[in-house]
N, C-alpha and C. Protein backbone atom coordinates (compact mmCIF):
# COMPACT_ATOMS: atom_id res chain seq x y z
N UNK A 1 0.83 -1.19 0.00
CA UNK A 1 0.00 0.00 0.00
C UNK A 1 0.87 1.24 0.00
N UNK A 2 0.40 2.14 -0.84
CA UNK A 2 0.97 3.47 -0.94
C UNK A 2 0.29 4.56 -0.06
N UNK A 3 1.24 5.46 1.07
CA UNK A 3 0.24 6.46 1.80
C UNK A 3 0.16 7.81 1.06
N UNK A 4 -1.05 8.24 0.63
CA UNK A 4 -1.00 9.54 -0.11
C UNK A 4 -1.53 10.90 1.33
N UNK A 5 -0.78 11.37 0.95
CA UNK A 5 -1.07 13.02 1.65
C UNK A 5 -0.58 14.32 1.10
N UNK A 6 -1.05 14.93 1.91
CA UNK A 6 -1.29 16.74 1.55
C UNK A 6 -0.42 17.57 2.50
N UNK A 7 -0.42 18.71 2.35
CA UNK A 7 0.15 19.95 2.99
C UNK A 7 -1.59 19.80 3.64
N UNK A 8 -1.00 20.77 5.13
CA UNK A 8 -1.98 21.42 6.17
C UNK A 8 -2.92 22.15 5.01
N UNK A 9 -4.37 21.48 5.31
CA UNK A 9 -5.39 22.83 4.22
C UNK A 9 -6.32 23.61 5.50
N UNK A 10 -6.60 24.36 4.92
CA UNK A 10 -7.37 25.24 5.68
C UNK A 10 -8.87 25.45 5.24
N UNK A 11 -9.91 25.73 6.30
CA UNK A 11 -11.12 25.87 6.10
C UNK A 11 -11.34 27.23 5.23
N UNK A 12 -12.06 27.27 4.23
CA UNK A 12 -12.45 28.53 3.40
C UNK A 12 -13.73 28.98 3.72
N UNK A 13 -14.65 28.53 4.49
CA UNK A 13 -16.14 28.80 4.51
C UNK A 13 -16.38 28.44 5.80
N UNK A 14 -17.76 29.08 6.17
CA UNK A 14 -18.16 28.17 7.39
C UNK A 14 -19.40 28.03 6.78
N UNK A 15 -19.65 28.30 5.92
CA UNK A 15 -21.45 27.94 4.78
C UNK A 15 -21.72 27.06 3.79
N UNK A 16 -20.01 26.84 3.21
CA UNK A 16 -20.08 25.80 2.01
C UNK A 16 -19.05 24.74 2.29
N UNK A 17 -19.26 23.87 2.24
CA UNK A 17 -18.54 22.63 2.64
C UNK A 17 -17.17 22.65 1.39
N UNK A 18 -16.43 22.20 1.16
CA UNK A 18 -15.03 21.93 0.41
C UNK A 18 -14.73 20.38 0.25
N UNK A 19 -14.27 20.19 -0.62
CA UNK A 19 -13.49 18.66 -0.79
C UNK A 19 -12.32 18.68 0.48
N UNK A 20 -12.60 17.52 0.96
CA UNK A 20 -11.39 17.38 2.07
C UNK A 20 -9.74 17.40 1.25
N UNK A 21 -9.43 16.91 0.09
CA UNK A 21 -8.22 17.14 -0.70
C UNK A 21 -8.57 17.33 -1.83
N UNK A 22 -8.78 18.82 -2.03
CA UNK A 22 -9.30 19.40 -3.38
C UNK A 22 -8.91 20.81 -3.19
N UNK A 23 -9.71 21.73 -4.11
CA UNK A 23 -9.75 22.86 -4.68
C UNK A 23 -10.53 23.55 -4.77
N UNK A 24 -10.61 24.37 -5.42
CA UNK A 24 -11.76 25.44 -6.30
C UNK A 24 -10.95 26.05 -7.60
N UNK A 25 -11.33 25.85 -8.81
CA UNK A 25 -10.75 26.33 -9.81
C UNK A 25 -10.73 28.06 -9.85
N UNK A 26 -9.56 28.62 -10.03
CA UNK A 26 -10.25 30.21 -10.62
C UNK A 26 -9.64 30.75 -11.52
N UNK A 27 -9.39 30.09 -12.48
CA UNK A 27 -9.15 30.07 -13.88
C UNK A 27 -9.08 29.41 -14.36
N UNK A 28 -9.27 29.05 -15.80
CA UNK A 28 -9.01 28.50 -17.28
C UNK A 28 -9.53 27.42 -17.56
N UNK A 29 -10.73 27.51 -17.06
CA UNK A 29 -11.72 26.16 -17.63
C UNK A 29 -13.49 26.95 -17.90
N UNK A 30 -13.75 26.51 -18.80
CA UNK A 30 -15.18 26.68 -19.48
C UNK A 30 -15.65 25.53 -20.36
N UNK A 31 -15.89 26.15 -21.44
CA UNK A 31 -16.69 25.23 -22.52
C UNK A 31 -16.03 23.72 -22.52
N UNK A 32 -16.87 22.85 -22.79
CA UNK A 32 -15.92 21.45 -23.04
C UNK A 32 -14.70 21.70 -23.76
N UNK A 33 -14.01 20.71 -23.58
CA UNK A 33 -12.14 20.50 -24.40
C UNK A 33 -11.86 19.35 -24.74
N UNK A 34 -11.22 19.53 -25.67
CA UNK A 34 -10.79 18.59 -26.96
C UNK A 34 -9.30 18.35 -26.96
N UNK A 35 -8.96 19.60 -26.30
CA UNK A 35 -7.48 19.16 -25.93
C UNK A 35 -7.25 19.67 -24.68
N UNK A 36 -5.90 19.38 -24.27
CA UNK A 36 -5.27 19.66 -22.77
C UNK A 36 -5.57 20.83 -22.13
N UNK A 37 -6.15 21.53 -20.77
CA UNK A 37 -6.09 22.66 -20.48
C UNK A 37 -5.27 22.75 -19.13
N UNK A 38 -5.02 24.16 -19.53
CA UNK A 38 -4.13 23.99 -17.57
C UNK A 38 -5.21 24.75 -16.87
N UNK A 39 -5.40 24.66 -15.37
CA UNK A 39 -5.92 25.42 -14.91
C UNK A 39 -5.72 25.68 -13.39
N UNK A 40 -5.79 26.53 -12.87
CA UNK A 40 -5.36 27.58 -11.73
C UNK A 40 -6.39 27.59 -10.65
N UNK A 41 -5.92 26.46 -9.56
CA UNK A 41 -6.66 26.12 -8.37
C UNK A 41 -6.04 27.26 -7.44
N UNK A 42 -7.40 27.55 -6.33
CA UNK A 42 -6.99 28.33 -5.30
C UNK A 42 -6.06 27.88 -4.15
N UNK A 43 -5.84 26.65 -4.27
CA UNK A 43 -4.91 25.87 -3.39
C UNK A 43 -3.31 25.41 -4.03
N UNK A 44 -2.40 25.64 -3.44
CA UNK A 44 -1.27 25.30 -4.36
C UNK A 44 -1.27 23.65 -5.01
N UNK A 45 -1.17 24.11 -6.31
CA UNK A 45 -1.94 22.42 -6.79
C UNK A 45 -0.62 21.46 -6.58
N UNK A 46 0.75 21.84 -6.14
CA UNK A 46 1.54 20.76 -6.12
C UNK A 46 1.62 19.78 -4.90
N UNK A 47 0.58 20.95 -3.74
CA UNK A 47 0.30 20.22 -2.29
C UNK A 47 -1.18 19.21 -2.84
N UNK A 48 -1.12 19.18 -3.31
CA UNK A 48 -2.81 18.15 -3.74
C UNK A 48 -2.21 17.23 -5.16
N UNK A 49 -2.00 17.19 -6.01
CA UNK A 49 -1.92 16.62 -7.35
C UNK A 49 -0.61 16.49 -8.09
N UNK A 50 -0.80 15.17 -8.92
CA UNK A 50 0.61 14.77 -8.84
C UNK A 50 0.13 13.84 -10.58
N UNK A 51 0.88 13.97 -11.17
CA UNK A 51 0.63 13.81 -12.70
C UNK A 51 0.25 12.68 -12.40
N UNK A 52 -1.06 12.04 -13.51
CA UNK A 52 -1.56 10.94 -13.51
C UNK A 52 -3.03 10.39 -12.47
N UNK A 53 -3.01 11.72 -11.82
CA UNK A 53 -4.23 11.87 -10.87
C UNK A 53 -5.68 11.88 -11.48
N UNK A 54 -6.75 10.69 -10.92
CA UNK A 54 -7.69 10.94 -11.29
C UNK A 54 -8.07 11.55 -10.37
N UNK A 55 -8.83 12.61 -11.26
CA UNK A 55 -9.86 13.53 -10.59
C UNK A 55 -11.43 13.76 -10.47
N UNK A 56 -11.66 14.66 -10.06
CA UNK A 56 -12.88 15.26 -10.54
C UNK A 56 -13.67 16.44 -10.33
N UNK A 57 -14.08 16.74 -11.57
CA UNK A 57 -14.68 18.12 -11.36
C UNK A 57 -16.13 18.13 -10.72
N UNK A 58 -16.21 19.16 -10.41
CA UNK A 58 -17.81 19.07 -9.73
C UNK A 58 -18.01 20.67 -9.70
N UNK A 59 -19.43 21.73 -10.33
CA UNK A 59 -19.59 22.92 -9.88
C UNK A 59 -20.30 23.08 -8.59
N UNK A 60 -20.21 24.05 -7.77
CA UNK A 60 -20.18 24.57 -6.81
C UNK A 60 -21.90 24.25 -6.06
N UNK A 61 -22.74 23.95 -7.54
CA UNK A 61 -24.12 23.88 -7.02
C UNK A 61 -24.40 22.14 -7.15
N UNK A 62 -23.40 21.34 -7.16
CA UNK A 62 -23.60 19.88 -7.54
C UNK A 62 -24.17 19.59 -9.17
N UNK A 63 -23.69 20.62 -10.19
CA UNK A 63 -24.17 20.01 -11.31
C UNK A 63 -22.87 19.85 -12.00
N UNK A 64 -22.60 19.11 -13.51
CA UNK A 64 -21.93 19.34 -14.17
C UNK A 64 -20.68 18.09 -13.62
N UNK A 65 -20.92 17.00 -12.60
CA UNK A 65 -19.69 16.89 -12.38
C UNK A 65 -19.21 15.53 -13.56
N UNK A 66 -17.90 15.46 -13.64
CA UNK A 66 -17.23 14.75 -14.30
C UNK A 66 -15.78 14.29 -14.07
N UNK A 67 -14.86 13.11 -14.24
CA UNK A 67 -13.92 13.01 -13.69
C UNK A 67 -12.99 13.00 -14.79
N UNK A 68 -11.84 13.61 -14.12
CA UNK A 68 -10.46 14.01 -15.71
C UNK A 68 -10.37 13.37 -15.38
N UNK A 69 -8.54 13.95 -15.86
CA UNK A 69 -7.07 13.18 -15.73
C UNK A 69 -6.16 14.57 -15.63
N UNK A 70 -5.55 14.21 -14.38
CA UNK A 70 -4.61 15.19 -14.53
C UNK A 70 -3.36 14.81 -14.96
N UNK A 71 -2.95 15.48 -15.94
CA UNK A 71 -1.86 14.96 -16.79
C UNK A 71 -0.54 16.25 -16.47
N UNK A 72 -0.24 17.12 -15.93
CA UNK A 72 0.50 17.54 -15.33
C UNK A 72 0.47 18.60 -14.25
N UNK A 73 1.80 18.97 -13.15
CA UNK A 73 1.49 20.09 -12.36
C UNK A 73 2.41 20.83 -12.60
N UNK A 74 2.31 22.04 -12.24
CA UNK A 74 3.46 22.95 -12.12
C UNK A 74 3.58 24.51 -11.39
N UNK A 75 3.52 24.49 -10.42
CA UNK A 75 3.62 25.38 -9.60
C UNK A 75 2.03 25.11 -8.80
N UNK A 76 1.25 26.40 -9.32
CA UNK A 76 0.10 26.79 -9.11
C UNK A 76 -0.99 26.16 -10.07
N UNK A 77 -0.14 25.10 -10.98
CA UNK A 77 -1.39 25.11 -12.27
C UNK A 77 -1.32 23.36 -12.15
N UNK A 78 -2.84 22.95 -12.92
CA UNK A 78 -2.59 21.27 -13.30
C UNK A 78 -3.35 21.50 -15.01
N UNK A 79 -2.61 20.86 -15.42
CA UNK A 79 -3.16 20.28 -16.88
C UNK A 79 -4.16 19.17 -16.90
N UNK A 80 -4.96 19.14 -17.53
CA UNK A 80 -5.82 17.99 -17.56
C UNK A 80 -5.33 17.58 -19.16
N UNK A 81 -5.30 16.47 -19.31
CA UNK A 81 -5.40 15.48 -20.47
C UNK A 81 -6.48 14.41 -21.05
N UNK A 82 -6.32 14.11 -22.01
CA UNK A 82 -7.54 12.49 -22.47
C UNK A 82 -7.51 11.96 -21.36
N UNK A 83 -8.16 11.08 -20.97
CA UNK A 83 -8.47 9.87 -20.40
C UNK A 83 -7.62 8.48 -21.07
N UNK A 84 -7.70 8.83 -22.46
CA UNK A 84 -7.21 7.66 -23.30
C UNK A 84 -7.02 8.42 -24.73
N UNK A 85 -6.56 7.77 -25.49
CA UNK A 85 -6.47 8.01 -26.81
C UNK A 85 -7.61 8.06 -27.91
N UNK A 86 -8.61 7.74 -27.61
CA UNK A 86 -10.15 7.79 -28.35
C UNK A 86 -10.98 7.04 -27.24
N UNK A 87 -12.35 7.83 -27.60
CA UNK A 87 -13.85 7.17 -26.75
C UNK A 87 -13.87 6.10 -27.30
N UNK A 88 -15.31 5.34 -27.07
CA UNK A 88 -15.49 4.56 -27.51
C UNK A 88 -15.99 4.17 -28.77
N UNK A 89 -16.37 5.45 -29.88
CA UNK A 89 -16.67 5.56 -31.04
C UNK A 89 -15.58 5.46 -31.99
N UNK A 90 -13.87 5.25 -31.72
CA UNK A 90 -12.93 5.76 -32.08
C UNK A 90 -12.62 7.13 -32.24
N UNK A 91 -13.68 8.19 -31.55
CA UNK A 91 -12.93 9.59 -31.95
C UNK A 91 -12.05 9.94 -30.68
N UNK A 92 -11.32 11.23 -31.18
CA UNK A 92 -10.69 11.52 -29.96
C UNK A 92 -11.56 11.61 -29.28
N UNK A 93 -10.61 11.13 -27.59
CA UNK A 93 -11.30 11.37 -26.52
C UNK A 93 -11.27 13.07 -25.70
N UNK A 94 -12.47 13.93 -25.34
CA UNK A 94 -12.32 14.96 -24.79
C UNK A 94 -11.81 15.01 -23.58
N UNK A 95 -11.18 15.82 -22.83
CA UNK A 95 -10.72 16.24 -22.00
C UNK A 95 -11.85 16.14 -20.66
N UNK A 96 -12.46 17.43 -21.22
CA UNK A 96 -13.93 17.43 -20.49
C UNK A 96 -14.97 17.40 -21.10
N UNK A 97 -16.17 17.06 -20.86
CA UNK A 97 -17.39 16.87 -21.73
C UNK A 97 -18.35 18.12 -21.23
N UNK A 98 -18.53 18.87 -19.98
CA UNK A 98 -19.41 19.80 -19.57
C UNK A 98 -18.68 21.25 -19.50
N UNK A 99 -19.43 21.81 -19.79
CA UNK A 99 -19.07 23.55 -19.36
C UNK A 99 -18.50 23.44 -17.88
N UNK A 100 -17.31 24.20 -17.00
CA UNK A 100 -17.81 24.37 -15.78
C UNK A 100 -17.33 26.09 -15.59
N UNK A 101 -17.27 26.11 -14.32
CA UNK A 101 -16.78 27.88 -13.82
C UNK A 101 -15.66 28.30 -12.93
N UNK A 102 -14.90 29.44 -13.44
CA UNK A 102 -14.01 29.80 -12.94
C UNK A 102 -14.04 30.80 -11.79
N UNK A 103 -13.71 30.86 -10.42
CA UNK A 103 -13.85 31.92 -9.73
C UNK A 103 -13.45 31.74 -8.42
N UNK A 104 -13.70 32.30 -7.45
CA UNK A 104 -13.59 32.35 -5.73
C UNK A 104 -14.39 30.96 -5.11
N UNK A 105 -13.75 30.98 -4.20
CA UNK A 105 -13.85 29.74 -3.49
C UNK A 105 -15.70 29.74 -3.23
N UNK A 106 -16.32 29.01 -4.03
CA UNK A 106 -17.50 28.63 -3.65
C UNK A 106 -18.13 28.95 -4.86
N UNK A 107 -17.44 30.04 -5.78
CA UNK A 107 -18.36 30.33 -7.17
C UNK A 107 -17.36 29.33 -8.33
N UNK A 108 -16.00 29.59 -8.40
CA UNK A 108 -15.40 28.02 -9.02
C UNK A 108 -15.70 26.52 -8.91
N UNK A 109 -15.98 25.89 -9.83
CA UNK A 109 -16.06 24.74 -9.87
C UNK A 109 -14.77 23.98 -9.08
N UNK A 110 -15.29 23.13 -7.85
CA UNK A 110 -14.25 22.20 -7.49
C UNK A 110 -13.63 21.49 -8.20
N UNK A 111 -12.53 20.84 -7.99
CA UNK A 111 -11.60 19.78 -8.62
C UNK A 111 -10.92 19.30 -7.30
N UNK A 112 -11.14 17.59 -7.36
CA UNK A 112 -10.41 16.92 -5.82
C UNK A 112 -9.94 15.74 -7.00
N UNK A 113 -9.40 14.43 -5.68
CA UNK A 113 -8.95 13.62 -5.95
C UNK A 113 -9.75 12.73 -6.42
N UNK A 114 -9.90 12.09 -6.79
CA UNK A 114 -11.29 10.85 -7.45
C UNK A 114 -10.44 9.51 -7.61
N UNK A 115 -9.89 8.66 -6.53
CA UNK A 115 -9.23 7.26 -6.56
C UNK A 115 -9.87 6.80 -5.55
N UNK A 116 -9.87 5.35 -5.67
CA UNK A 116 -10.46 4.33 -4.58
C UNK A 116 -8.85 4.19 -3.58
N UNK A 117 -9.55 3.85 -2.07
CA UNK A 117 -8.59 3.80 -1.19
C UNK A 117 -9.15 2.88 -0.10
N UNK A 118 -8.14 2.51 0.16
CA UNK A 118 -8.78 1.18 1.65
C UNK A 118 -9.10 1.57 3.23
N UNK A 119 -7.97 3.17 3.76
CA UNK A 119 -7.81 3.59 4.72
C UNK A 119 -8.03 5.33 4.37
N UNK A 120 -8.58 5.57 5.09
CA UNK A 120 -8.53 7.35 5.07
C UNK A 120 -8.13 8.27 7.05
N UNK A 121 -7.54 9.01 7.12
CA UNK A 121 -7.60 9.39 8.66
C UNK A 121 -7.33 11.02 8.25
N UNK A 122 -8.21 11.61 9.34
CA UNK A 122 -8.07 13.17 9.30
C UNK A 122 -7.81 13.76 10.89
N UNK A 123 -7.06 14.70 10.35
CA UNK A 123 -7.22 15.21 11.48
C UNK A 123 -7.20 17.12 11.77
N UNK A 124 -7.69 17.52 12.61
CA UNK A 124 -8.04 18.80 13.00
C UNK A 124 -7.14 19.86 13.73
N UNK A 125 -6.19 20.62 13.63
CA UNK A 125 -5.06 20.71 13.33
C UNK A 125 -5.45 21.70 14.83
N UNK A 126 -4.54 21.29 16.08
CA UNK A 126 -4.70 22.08 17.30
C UNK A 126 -4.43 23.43 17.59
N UNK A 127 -5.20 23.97 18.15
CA UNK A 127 -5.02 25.61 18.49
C UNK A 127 -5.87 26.08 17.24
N UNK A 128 -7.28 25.78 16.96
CA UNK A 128 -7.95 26.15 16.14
C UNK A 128 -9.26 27.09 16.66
N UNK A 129 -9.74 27.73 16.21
CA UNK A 129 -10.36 29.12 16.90
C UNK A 129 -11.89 28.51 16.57
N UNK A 130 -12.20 27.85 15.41
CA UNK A 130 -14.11 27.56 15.58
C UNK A 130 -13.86 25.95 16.23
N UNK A 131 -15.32 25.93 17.29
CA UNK A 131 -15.22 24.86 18.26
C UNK A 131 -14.98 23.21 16.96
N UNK A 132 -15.81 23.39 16.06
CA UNK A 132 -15.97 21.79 15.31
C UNK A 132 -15.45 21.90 13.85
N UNK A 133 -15.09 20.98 13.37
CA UNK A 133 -14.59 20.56 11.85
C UNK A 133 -15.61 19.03 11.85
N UNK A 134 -16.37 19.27 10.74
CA UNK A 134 -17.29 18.23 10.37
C UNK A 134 -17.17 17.69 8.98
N UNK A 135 -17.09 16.31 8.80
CA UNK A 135 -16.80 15.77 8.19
C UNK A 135 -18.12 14.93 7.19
N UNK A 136 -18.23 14.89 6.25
CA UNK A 136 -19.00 14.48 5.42
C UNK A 136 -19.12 13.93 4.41
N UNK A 137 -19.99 13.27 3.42
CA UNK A 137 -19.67 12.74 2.23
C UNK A 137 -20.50 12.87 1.13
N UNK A 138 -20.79 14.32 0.84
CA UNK A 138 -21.90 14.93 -0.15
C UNK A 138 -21.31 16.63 0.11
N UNK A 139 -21.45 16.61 -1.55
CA UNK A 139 -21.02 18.40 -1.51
C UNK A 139 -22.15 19.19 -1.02
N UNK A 140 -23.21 18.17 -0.70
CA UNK A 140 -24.40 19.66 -0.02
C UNK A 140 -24.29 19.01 1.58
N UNK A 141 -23.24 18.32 2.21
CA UNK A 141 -23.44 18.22 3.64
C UNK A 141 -23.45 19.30 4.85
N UNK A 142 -23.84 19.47 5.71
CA UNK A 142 -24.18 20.42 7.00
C UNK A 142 -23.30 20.08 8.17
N UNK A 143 -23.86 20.84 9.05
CA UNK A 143 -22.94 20.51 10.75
C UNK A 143 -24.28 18.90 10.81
N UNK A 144 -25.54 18.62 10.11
CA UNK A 144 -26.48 17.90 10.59
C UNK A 144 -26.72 17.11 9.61
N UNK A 145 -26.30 17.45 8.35
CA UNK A 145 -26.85 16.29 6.71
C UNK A 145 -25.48 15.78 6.60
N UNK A 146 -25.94 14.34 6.57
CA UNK A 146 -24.85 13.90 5.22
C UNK A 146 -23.48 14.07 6.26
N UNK A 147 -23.39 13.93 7.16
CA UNK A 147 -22.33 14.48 8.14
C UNK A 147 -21.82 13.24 8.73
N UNK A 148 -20.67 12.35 9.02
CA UNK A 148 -20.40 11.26 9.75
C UNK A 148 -19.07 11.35 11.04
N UNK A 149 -18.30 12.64 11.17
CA UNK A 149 -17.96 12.92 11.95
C UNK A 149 -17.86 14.46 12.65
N UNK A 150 -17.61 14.24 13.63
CA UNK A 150 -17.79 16.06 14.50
C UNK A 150 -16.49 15.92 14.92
N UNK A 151 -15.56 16.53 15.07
CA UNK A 151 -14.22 16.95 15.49
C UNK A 151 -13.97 17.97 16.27
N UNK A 152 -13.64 18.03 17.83
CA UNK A 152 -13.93 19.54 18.46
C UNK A 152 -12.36 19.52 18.30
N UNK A 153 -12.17 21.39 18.96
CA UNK A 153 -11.14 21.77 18.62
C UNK A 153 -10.14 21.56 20.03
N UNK A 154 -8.63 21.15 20.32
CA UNK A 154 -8.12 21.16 20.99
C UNK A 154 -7.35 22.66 21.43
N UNK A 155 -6.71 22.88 22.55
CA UNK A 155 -5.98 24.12 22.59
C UNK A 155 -4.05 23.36 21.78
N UNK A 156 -4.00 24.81 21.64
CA UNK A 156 -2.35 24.46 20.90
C UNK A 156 -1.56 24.02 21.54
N UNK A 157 -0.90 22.85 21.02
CA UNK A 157 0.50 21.63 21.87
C UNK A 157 -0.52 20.88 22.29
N UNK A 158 -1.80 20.84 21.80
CA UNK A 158 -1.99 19.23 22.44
C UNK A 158 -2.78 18.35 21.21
N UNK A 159 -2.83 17.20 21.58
CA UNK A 159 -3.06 16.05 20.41
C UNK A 159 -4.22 16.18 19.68
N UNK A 160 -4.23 16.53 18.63
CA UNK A 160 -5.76 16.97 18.13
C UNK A 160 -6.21 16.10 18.32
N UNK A 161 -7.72 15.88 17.63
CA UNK A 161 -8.76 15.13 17.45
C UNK A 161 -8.67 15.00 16.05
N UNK A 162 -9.05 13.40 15.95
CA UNK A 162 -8.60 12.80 14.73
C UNK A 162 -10.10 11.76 14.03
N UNK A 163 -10.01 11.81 13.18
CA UNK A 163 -11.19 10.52 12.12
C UNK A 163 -10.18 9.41 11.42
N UNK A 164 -10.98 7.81 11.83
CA UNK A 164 -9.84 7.32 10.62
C UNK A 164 -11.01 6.20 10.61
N UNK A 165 -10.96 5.45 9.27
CA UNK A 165 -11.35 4.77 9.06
C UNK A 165 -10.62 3.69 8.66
N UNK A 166 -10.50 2.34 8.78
CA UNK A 166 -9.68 1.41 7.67
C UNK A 166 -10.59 -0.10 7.69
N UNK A 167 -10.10 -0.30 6.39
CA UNK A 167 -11.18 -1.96 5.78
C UNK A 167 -9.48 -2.37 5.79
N UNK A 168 -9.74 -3.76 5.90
CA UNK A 168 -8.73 -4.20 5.59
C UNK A 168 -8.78 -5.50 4.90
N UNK A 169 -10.01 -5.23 3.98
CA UNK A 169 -10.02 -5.88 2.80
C UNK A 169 -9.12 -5.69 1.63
N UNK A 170 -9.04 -6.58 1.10
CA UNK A 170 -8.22 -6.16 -0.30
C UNK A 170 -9.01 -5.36 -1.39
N UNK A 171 -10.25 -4.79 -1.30
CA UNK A 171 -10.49 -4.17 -2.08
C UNK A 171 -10.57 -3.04 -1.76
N UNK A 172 -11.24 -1.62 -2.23
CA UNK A 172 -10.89 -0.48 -1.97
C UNK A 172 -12.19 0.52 -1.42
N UNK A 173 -12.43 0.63 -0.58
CA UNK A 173 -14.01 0.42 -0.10
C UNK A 173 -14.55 2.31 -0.26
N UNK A 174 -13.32 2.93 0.63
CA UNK A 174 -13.35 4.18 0.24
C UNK A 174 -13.20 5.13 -1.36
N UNK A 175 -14.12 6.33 -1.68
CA UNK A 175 -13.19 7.28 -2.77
C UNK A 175 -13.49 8.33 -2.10
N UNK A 176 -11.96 9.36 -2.62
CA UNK A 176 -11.32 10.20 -2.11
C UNK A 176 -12.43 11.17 -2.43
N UNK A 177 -12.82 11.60 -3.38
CA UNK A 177 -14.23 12.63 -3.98
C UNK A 177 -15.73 12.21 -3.02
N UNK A 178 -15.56 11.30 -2.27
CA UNK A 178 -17.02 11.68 -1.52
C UNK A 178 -16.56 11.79 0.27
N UNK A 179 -15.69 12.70 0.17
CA UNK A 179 -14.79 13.05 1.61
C UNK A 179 -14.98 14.80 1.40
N UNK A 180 -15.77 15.46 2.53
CA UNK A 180 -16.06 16.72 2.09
C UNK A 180 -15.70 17.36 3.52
N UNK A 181 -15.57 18.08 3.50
CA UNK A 181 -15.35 19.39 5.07
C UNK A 181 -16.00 20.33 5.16
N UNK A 182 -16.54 20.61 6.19
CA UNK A 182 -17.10 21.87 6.62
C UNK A 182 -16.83 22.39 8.06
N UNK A 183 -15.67 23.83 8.11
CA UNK A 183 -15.72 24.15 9.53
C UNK A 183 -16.43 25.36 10.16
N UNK A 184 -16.21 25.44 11.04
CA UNK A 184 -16.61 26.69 12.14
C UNK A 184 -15.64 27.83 12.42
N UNK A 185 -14.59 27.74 11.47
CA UNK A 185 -13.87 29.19 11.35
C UNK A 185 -13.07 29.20 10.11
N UNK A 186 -13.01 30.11 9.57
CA UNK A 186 -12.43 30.23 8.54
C UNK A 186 -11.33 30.43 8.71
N UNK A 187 -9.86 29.50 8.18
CA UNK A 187 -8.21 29.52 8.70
C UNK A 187 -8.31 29.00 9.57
N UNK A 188 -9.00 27.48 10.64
CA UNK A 188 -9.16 26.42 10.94
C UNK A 188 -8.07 25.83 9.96
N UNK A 189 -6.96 25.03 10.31
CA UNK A 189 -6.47 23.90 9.57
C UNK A 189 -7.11 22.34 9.99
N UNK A 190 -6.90 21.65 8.85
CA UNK A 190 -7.09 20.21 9.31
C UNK A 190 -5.78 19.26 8.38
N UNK A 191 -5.77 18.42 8.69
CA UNK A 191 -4.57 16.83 7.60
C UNK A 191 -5.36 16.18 6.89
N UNK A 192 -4.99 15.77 6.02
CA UNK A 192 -5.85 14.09 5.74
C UNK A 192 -4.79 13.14 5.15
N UNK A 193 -4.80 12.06 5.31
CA UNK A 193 -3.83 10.79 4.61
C UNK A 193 -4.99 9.56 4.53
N UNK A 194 -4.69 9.22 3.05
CA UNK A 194 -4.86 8.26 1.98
C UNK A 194 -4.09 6.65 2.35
N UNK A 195 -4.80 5.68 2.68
CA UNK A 195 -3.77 4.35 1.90
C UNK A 195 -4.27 3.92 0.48
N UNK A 196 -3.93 3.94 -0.49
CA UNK A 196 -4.08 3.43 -1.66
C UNK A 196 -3.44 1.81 -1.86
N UNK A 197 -4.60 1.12 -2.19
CA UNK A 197 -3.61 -0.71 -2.33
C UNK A 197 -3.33 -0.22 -3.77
């Protein structure tokens, strides 16, 4: 098993929930694509994405979603690529098939990780100023919908409060795209780590 993780992310909202290892696009994606685009997440995309990443897009109101390929990073930016070399009609294959939107955290279309995983654990990063970090698995989840953990906040130097789950089946029970956050202060940090079989 491979452990995937992130840089410390931080809460952006206390109204709209976020991908637990994702983004918000705020530039350079619209109309469907036919070929490669790069585009400019509000999160440094080299702490999240790593060439060869499946992803997925999703807009901000739950429509439109679809899963790339991220086919490169570089600094602040990821490229998306085919999926493959032709659909299943033999034509080229598109990039993306839906319109989505570019903008500020909550009006940009998200982009997270989209892989199956066996183990997931989070945690709530101590000396954090709103009392809870809630954990969920739907982009319209609440402190009360769709919600499967509550996380209170510790004072700083001591052991946060943590979520973990693990199967320890050989198959892959978790995906990374239905792992969502919502906290109680905005600049709240939290962790998350991945086992991938």
């Amino acid at each position: 098993m491979a452990l995937r993780t992130s840089a410390v992310l931080s809460v952006q909202s206390t109204t709209v929930p976020q991908p637990l290892l994702g983004s918000w696009i705020t530039a350079g994606i619209g109309a469907p694509a036919t070929r490669p685009i790069t585009l400019t997440p509000g999160n440094d995309a080299t702490n999240l994405f790593h060439p060869g990443d499946p992803a997925w897009i999703i807009d901000p109101n739950g429509a439109n979603a679809e899963a790339v390929l991220i086919s490169g990073v570089s600094g602040n930016t990821v490229t998306l690529g085919p999926q493959s070399s032709m659909d299943a009609l033999g034509g080229a294959n598109p990039v993306t098939r839906s319109t989505h939107v570019s903008g500020a955290f909550g009006v940009g279309s998200f982009i997270l990780l989209n892989f199956d995983v066996n183990n997931v654990y989070v945690s709530f990063e101590d000396g954090a100023t709103g009392a809870w970090l809630y954990l969920g698995n739907a982009i319209n989840m609440t402190a009360t919908y769709r919600r499967f953990a509550k996380l209170a906040k510790v004072a700083a130097g001591t052991q946060p409060q943590a979520y973990g789950a693990a199967e320890s089946s050989p198959g892959n029970p978790f995906r990374t795209s239905e792992f969502w956050v919502l906290g109680t202060n905005v600049g709240d940090l939290y962790n998350a780590a991945f086992c991938v079989a």
